[in-house]
PDB file of N, CA and C in Angstrom:
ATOM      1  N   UNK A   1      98.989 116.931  83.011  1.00  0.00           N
ATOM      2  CA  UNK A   1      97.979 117.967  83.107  1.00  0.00           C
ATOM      3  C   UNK A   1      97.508 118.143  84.546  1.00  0.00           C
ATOM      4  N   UNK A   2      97.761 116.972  85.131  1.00  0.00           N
ATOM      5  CA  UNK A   2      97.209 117.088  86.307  1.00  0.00           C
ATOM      6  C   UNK A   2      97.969 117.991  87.671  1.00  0.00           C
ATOM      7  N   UNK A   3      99.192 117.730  87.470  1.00  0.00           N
ATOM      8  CA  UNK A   3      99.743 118.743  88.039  1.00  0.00           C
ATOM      9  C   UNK A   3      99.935 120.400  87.677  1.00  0.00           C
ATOM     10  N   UNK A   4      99.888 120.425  86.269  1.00  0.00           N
ATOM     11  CA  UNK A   4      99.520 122.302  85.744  1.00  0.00           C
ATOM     12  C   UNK A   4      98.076 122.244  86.446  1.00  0.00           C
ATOM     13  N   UNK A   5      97.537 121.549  86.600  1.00  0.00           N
ATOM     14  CA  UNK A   5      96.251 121.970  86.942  1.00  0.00           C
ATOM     15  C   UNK A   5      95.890 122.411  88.545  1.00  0.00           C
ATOM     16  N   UNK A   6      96.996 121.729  89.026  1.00  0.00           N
ATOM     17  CA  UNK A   6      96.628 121.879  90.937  1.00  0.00           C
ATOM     18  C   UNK A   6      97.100 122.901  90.971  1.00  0.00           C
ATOM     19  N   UNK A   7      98.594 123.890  90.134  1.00  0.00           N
ATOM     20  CA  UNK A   7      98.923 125.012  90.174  1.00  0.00           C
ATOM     21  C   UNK A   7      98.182 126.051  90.012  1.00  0.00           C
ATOM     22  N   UNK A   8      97.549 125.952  88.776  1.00  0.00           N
ATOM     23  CA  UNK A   8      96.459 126.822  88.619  1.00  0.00           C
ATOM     24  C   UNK A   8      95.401 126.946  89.434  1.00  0.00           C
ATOM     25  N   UNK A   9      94.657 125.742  90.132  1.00  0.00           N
ATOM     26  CA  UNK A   9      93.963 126.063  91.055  1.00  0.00           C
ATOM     27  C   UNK A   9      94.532 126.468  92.538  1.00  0.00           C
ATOM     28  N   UNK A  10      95.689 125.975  92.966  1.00  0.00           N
ATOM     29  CA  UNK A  10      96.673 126.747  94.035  1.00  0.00           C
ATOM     30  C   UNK A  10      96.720 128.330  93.953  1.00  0.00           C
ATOM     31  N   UNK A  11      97.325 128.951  92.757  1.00  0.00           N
ATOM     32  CA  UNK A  11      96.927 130.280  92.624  1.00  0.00           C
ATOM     33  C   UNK A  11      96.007 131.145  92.270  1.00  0.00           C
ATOM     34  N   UNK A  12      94.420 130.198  91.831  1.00  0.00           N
ATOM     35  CA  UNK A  12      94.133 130.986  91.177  1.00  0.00           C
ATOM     36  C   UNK A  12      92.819 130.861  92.430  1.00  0.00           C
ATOM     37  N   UNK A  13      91.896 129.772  92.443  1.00  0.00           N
ATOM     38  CA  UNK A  13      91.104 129.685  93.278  1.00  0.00           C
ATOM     39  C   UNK A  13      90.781 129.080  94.957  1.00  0.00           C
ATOM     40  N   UNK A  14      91.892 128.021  95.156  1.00  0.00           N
ATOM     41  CA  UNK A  14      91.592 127.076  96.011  1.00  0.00           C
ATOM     42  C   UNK A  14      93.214 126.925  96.920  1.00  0.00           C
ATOM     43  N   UNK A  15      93.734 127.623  97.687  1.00  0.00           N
ATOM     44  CA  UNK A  15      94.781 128.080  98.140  1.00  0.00           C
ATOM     45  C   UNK A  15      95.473 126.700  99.123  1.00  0.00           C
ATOM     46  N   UNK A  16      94.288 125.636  99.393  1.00  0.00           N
ATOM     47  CA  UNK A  16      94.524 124.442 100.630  1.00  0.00           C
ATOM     48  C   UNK A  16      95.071 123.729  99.093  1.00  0.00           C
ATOM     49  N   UNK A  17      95.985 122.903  99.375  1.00  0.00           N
ATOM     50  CA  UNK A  17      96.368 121.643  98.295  1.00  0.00           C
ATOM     51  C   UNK A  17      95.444 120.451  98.783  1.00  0.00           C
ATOM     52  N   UNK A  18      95.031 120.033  99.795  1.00  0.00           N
ATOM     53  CA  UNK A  18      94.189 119.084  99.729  1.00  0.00           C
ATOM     54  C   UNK A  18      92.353 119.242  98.556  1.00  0.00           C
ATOM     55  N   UNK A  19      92.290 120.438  98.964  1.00  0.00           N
ATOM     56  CA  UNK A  19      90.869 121.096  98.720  1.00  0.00           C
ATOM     57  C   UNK A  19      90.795 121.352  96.817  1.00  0.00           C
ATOM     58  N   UNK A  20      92.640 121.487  96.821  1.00  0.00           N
ATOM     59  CA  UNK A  20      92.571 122.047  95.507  1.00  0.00           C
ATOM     60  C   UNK A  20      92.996 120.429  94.702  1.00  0.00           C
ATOM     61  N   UNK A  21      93.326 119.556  95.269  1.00  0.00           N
ATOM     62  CA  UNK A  21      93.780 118.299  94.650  1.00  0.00           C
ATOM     63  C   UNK A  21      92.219 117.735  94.567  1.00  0.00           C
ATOM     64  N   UNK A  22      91.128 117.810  95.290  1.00  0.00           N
ATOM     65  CA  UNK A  22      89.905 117.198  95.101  1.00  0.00           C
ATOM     66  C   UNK A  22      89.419 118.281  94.204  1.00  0.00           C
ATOM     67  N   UNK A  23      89.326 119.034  94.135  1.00  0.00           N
ATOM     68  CA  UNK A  23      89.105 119.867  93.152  1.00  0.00           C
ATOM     69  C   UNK A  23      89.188 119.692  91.554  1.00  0.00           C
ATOM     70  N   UNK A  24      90.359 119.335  91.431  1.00  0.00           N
ATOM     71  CA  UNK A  24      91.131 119.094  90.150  1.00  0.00           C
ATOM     72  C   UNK A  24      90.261 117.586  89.651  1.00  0.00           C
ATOM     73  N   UNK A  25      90.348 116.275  90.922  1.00  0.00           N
ATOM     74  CA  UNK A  25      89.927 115.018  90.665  1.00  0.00           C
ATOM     75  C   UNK A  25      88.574 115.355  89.809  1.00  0.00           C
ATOM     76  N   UNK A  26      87.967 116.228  90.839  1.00  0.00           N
ATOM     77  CA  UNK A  26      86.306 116.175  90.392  1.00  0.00           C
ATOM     78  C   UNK A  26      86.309 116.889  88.325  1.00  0.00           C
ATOM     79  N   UNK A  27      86.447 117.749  88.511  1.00  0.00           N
ATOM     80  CA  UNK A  27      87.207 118.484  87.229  1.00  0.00           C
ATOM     81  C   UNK A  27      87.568 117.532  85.941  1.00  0.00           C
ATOM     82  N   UNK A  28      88.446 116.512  86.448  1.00  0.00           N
ATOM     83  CA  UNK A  28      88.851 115.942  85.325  1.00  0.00           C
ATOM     84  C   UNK A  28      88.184 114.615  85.061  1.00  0.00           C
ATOM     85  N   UNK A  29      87.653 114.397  85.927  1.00  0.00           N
ATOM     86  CA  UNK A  29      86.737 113.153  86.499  1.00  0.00           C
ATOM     87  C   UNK A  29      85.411 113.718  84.921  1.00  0.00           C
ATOM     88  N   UNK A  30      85.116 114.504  85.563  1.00  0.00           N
ATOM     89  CA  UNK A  30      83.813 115.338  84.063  1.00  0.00           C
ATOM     90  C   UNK A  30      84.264 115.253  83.342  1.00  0.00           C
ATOM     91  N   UNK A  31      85.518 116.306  83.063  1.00  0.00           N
ATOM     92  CA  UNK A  31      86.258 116.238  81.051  1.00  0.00           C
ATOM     93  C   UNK A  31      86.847 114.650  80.772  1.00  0.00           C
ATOM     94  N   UNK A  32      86.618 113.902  81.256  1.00  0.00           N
ATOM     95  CA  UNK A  32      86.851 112.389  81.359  1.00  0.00           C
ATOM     96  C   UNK A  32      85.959 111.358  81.006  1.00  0.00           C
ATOM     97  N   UNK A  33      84.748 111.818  80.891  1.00  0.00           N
ATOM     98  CA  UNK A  33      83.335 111.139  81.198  1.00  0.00           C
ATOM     99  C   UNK A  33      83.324 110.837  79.696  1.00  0.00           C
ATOM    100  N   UNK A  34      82.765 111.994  79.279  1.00  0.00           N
ATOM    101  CA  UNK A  34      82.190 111.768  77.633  1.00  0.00           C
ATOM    102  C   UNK A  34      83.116 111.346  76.492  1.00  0.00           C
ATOM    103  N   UNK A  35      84.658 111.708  76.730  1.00  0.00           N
ATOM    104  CA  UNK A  35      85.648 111.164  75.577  1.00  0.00           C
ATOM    105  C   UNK A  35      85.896 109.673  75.969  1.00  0.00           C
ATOM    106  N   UNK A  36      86.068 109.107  77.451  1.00  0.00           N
ATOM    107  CA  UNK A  36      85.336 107.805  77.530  1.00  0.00           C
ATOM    108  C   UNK A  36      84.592 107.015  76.577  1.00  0.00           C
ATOM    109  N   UNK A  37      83.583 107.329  77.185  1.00  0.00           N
ATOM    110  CA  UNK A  37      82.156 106.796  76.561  1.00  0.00           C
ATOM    111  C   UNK A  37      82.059 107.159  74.986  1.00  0.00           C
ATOM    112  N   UNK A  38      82.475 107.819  74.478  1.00  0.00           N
ATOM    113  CA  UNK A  38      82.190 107.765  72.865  1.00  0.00           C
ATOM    114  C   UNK A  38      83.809 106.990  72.347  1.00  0.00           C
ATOM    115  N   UNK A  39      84.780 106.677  73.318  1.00  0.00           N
ATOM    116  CA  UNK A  39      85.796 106.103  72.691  1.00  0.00           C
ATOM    117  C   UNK A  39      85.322 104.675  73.090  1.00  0.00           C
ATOM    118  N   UNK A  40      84.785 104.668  74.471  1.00  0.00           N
ATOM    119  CA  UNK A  40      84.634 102.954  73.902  1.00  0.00           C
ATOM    120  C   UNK A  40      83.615 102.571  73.081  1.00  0.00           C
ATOM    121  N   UNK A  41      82.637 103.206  73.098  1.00  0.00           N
ATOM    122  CA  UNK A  41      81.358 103.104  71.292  1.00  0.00           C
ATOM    123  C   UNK A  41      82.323 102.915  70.412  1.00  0.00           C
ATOM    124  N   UNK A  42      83.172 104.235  69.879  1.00  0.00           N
ATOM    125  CA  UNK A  42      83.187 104.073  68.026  1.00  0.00           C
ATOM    126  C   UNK A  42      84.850 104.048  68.386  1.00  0.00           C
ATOM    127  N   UNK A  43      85.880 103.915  69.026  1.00  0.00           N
ATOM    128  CA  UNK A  43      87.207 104.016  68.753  1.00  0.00           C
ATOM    129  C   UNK A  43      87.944 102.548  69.371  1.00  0.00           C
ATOM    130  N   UNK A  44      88.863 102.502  69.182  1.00  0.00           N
ATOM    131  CA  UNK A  44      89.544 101.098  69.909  1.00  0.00           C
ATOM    132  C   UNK A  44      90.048 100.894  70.776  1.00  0.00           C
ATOM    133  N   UNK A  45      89.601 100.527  71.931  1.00  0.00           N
ATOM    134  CA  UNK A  45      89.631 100.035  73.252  1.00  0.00           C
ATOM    135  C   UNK A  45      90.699  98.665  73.809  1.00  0.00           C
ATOM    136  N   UNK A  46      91.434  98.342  74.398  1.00  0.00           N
ATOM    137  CA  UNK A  46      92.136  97.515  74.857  1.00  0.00           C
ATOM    138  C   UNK A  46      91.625  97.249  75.896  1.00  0.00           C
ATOM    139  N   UNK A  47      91.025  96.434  75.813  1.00  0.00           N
ATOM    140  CA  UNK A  47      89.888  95.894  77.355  1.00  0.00           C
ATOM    141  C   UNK A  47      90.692  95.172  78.202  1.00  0.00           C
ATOM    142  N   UNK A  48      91.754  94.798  77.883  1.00  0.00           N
ATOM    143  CA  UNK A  48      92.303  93.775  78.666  1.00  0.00           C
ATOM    144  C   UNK A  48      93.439  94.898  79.676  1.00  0.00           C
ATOM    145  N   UNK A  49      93.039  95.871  79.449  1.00  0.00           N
ATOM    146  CA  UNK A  49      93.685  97.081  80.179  1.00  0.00           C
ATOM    147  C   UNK A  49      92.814  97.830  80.555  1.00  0.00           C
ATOM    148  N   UNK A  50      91.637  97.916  80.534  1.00  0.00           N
ATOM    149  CA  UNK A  50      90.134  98.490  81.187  1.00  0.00           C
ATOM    150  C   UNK A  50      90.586  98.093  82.471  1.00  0.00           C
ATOM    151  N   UNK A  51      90.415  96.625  83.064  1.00  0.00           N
ATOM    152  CA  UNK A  51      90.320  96.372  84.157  1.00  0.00           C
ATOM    153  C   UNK A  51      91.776  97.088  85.460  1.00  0.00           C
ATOM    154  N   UNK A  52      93.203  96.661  84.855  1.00  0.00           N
ATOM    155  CA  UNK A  52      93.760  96.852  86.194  1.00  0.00           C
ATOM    156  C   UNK A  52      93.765  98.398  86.304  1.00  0.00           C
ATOM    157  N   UNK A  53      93.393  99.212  84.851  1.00  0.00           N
ATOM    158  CA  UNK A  53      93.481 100.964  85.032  1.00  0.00           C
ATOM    159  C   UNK A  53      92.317 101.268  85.874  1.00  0.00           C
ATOM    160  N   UNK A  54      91.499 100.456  85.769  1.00  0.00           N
ATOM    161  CA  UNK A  54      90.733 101.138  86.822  1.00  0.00           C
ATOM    162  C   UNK A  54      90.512 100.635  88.163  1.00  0.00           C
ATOM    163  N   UNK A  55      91.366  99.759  88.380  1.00  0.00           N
ATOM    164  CA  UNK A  55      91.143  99.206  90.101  1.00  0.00           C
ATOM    165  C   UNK A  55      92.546 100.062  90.356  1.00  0.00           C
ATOM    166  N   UNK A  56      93.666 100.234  89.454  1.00  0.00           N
ATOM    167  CA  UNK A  56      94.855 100.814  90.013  1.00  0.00           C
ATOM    168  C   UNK A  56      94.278 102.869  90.494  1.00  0.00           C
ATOM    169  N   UNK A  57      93.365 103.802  89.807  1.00  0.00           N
ATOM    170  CA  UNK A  57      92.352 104.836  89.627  1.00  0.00           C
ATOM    171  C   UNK A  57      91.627 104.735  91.100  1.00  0.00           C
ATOM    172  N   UNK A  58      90.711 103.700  90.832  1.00  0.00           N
ATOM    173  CA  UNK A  58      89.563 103.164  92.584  1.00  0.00           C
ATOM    174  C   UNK A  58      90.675 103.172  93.704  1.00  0.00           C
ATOM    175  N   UNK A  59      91.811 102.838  93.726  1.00  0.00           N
ATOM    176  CA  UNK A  59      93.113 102.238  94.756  1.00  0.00           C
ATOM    177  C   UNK A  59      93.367 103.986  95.034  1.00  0.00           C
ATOM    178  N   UNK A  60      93.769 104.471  94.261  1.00  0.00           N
ATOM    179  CA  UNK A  60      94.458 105.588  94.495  1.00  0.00           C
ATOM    180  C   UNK A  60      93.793 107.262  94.926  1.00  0.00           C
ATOM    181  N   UNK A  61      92.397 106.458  94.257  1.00  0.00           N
ATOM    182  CA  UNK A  61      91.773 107.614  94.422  1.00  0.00           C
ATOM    183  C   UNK A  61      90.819 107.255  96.555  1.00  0.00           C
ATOM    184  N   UNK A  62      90.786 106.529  96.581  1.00  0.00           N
ATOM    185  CA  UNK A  62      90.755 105.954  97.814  1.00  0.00           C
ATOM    186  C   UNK A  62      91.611 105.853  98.973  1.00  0.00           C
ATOM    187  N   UNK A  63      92.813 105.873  98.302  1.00  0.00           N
ATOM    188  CA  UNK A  63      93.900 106.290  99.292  1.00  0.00           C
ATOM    189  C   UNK A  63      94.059 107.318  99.650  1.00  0.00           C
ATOM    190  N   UNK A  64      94.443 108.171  98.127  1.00  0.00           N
ATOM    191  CA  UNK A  64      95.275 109.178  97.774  1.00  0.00           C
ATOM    192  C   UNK A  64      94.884 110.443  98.874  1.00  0.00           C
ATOM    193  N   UNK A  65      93.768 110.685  99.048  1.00  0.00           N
ATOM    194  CA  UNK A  65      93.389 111.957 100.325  1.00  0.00           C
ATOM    195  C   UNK A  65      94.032 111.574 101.627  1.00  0.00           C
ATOM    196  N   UNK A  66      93.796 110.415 102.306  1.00  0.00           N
ATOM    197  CA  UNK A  66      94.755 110.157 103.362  1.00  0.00           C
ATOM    198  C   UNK A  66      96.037 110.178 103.051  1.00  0.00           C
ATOM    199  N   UNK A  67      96.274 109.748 102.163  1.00  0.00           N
ATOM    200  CA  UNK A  67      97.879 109.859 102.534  1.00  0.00           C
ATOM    201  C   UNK A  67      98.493 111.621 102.019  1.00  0.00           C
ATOM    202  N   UNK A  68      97.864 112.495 101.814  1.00  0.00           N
ATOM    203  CA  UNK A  68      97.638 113.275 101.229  1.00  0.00           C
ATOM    204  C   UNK A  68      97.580 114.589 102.504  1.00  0.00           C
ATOM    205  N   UNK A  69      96.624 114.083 103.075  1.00  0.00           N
ATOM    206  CA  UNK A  69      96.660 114.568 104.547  1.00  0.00           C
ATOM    207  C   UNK A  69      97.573 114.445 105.898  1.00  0.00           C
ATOM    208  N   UNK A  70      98.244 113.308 105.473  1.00  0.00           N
ATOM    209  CA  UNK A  70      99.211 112.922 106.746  1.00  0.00           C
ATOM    210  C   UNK A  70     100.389 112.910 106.101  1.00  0.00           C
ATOM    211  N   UNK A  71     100.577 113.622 104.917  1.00  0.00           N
ATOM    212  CA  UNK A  71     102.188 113.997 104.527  1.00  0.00           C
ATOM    213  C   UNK A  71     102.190 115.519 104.557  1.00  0.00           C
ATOM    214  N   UNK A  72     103.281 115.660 105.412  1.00  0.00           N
ATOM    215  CA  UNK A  72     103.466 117.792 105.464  1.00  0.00           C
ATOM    216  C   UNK A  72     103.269 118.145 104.041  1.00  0.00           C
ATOM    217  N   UNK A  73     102.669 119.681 103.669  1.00  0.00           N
ATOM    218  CA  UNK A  73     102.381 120.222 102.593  1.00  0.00           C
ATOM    219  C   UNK A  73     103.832 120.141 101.986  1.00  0.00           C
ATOM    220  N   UNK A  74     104.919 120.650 102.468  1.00  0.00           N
ATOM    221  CA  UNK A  74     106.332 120.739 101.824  1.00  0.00           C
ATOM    222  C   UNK A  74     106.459 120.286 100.977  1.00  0.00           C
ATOM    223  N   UNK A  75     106.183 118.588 101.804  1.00  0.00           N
ATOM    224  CA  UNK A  75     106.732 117.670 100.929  1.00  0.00           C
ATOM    225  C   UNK A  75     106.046 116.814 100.486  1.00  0.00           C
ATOM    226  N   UNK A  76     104.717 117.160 100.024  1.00  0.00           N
ATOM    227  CA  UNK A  76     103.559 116.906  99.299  1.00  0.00           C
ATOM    228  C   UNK A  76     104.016 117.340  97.913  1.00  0.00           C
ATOM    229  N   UNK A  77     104.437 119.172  97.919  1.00  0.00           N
ATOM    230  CA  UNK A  77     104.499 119.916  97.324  1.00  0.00           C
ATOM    231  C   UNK A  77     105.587 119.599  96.264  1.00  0.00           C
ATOM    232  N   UNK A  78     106.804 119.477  97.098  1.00  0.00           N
ATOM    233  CA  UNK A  78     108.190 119.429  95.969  1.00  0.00           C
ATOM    234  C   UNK A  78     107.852 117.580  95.508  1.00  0.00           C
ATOM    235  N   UNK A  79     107.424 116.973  96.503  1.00  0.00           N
ATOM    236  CA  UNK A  79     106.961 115.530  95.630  1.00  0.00           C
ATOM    237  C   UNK A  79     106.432 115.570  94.274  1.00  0.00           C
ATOM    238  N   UNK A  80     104.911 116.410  94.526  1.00  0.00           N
ATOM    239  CA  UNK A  80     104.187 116.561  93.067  1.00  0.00           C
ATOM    240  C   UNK A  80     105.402 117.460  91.611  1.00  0.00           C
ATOM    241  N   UNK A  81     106.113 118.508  92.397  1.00  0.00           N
ATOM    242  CA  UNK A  81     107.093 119.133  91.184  1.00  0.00           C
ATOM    243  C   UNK A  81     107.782 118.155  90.915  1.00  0.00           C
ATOM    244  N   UNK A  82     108.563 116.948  91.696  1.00  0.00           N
ATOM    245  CA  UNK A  82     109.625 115.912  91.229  1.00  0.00           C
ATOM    246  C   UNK A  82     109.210 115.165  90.476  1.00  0.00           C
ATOM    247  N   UNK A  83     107.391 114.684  90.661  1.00  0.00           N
ATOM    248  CA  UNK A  83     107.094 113.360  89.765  1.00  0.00           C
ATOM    249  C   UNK A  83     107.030 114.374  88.249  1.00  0.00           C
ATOM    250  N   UNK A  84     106.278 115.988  88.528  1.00  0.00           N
ATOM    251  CA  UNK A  84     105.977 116.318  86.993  1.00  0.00           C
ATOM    252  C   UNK A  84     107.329 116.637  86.282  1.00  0.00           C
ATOM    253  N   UNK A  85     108.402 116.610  86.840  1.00  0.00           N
ATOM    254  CA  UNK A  85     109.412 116.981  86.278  1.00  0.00           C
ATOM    255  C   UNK A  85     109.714 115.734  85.802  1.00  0.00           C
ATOM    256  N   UNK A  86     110.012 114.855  86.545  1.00  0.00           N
ATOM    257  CA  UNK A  86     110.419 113.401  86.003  1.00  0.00           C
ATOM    258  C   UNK A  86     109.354 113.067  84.661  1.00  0.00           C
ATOM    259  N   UNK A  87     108.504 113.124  85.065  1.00  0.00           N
ATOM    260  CA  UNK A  87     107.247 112.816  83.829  1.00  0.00           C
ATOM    261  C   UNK A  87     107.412 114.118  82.473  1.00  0.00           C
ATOM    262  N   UNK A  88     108.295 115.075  82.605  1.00  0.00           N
ATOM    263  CA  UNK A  88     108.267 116.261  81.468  1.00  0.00           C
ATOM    264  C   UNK A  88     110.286 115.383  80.967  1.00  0.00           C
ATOM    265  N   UNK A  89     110.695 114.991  81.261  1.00  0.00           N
ATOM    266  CA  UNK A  89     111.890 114.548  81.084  1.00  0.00           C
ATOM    267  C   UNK A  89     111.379 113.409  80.328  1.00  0.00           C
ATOM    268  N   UNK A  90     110.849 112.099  81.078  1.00  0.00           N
ATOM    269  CA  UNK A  90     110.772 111.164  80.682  1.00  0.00           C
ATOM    270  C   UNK A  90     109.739 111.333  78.735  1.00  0.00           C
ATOM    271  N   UNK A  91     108.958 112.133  78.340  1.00  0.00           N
ATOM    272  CA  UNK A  91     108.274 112.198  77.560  1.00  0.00           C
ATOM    273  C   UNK A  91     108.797 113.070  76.776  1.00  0.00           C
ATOM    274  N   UNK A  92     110.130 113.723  77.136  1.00  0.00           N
ATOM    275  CA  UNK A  92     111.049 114.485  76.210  1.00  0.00           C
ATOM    276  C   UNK A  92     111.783 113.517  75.167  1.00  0.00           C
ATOM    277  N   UNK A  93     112.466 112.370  75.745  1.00  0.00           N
ATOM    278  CA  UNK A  93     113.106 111.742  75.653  1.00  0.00           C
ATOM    279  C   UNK A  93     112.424 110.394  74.986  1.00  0.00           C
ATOM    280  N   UNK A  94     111.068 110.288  75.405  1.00  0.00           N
ATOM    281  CA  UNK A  94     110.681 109.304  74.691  1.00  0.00           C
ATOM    282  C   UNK A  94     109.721 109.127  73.122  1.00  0.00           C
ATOM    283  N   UNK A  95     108.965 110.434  73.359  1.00  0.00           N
ATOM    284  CA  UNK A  95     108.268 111.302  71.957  1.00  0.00           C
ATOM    285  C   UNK A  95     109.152 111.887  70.868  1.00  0.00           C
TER     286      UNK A  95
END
């Protein structure tokens, strides 16, 4: 989702990919919040996977703008199409 989503904001509102990749974070960061929090109340949680998902999340989201900034748009660009393609293959094949 996260990559349909930088597209849509690429064409629709936010034309910089850096501007539109923080964009998206903040975005999903919200629709993220509340299905959270009512899944760890009433649904089943694997806590023992709470922890490295979210230091691997803190890591990346901490990085991710620098390195983000000091890689040419190009190949920022066809990077993000290669991982979502790999990731639309890989979930073809495995669902």
């Amino acid at each position: 989702s996260g990559i349909l989503m930088i597209a849509v904001l690429l064409l629709t509102t936010e034309p910089v990919l850096h501007r539109a990749n923080s964009l998206k974070n903040v975005l999903l960061v919200a629709a993220d919040v509340l299905p959270a929090v009512l899944f760890a109340l009433v649904g089943t949680v694997v806590w023992s996977a709470v922890w490295p998902l979210s230091i691997g999340a803190l890591i990346g989201g901490l990085i991710g703008p620098t390195v983000a900034r000091r890689v040419p748009h190009r190949v920022l660009r066809v990077s993000i199409a290669f991982c979502g393609l790999v990731l639309a293959v890989w979930l073809l094949f495995t669902l």
